[in-house]
Protein backbone atom coordinates (compact mmCIF):
# COMPACT_ATOMS: atom_id res chain seq x y z
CA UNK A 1 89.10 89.49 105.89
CA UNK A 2 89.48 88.94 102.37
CA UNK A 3 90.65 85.37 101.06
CA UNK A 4 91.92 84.42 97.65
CA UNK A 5 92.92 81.49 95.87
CA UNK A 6 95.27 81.67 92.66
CA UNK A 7 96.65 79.66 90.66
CA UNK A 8 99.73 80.77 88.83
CA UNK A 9 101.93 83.18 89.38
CA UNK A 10 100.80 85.40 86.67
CA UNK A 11 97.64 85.49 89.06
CA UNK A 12 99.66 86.48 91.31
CA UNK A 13 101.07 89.33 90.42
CA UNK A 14 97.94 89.99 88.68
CA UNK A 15 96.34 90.20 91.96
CA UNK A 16 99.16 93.01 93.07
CA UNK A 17 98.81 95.05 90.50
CA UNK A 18 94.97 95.66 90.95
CA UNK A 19 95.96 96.37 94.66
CA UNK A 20 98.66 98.42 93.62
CA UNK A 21 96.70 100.48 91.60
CA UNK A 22 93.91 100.86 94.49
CA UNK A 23 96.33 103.21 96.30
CA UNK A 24 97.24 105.52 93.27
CA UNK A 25 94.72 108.38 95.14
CA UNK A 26 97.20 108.16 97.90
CA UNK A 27 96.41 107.52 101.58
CA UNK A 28 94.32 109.05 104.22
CA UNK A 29 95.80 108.16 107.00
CA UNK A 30 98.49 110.43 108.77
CA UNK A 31 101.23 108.04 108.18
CA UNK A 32 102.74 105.69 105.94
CA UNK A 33 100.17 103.08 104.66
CA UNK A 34 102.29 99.80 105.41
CA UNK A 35 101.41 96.30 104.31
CA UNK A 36 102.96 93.39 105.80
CA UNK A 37 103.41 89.99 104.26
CA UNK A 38 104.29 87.01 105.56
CA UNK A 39 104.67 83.29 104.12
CA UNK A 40 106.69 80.85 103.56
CA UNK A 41 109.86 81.00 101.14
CA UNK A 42 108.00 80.50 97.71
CA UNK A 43 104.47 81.11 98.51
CA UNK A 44 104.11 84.26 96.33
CA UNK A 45 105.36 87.58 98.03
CA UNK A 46 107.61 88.74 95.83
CA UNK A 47 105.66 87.94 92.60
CA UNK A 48 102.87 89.66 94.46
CA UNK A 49 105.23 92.63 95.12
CA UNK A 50 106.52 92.57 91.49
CA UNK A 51 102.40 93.08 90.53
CA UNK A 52 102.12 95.89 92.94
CA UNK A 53 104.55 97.91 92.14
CA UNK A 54 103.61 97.39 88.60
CA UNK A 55 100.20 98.90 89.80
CA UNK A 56 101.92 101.74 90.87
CA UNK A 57 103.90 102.86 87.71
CA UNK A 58 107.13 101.39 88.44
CA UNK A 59 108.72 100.26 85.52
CA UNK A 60 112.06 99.04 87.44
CA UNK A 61 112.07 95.35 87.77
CA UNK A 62 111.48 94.18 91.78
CA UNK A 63 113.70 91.94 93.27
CA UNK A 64 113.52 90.85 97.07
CA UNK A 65 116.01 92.68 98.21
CA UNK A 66 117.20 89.92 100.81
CA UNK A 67 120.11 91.45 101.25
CA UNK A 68 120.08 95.33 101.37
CA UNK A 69 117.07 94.53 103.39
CA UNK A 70 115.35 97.90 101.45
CA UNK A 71 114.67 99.06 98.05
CA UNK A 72 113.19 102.82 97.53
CA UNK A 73 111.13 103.59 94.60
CA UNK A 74 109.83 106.87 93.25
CA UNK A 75 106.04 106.93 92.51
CA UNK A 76 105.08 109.20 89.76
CA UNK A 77 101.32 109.54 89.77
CA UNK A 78 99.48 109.28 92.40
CA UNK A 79 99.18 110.53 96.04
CA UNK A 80 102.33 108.91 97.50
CA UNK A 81 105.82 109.80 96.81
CA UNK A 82 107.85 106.78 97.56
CA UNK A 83 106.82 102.98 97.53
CA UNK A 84 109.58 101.23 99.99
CA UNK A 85 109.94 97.44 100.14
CA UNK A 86 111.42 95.92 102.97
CA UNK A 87 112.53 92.14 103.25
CA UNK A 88 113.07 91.38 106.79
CA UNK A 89 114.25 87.35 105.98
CA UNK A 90 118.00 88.49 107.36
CA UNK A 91 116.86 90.80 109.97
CA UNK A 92 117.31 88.99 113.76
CA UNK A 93 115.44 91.78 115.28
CA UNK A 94 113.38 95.35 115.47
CA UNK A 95 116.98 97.38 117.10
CA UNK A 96 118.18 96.39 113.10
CA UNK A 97 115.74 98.75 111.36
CA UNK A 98 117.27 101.39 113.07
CA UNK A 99 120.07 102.09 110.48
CA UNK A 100 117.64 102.10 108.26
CA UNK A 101 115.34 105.64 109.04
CA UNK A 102 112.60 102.92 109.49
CA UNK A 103 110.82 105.18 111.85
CA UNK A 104 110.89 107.99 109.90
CA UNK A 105 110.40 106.04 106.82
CA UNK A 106 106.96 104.94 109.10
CA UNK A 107 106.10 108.68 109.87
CA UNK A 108 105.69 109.65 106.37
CA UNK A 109 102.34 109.87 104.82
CA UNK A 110 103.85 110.30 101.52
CA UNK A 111 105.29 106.66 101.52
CA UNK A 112 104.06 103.30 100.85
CA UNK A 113 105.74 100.53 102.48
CA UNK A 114 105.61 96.55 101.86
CA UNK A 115 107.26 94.39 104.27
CA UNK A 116 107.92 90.63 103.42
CA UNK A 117 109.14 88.70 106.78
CA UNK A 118 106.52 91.14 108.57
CA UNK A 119 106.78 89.29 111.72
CA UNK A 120 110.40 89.51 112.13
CA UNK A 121 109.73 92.79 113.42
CA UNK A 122 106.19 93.17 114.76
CA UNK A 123 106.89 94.65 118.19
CA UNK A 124 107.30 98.14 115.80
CA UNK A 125 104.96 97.84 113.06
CA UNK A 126 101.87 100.09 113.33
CA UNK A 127 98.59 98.66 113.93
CA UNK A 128 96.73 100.33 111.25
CA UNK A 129 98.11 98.42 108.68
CA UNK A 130 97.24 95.47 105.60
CA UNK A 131 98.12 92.42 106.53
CA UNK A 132 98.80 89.79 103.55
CA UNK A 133 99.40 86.21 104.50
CA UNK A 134 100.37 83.81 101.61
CA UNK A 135 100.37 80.12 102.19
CA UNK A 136 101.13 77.37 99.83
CA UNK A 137 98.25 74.82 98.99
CA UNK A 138 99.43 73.20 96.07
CA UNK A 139 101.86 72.97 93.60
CA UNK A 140 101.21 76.00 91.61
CA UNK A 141 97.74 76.64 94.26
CA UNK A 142 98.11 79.68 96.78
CA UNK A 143 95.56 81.02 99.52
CA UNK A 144 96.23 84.39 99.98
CA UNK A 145 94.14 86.31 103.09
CA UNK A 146 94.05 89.74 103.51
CA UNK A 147 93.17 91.86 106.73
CA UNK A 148 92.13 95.19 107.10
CA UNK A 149 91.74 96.30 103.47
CA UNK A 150 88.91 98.36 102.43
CA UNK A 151 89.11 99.38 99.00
């Protein structure tokens, strides 16, 4: 396990966009490569998200999509197709995700998935996965640990 302390949030996203661009080669698993997040409102997942897509290419601006629960976004270079973020905050359990193809969504290899409220649904996330936890040390001070990532 990796773990990270920044300092601002242009560290932040700084952070996510170096990951990001780790997985332009695309994946080598048979699946999806999903990354879960989870920390407290304000502890840095979005800007961390906002950083990784940047990483990616994507040039649309990321908002936690709190509401729509998911946001699809092409990926132009690279091995994968489509970089998904989820935001689970809303969801009150796994039987939600249904509506939205997150199974199949899962079965993809060509996709890259982020999910912020990761726990929210655990019982269906796959166990070869990143996990990201974010806590909040200070006033502009994050630790940020991250499990499973070998790049």
């Amino acid at each position: 396990m990796k773990e990270l302390i920044v300092f601002s949030f242009n560290e932040t996203e700084e952070l996510g966009k170096k990951m990001g661009q780790s997985f332009l080669n695309g994946g080598t698993i048979e699946k999806a490569r999903v990354i879960a997040l989870e920390g407290e409102l304000g502890a840095g997942k979005t800007t961390f998200l906002k950083g990784f897509a940047k990483g990616l290419g994507i040039k649309k601006i990321i908002q936690s999509p709190t509401f729509i629960i998911m946001n699809r976004f092409p990926i132009k270079r690279g091995g994968y197709k489509s970089f998904y973020h989820f935001d689970c905050y809303r969801i009150e359990n796994e039987k939600e995700m249904e509506c939205l193809d997150f199974e199949n969504v899962l079965n993809n290899k060509e996709n890259l998935v982020c999910i912020e409220w990761a726990s929210k649904i655990k019982k269906i996330l796959p166990k070869d996965r990143i996990d990201i936890i974010f806590s909040v040390e200070g006033e502009n001070e994050r630790k940020i640990k991250i499990k499973n990532y070998d790049r």
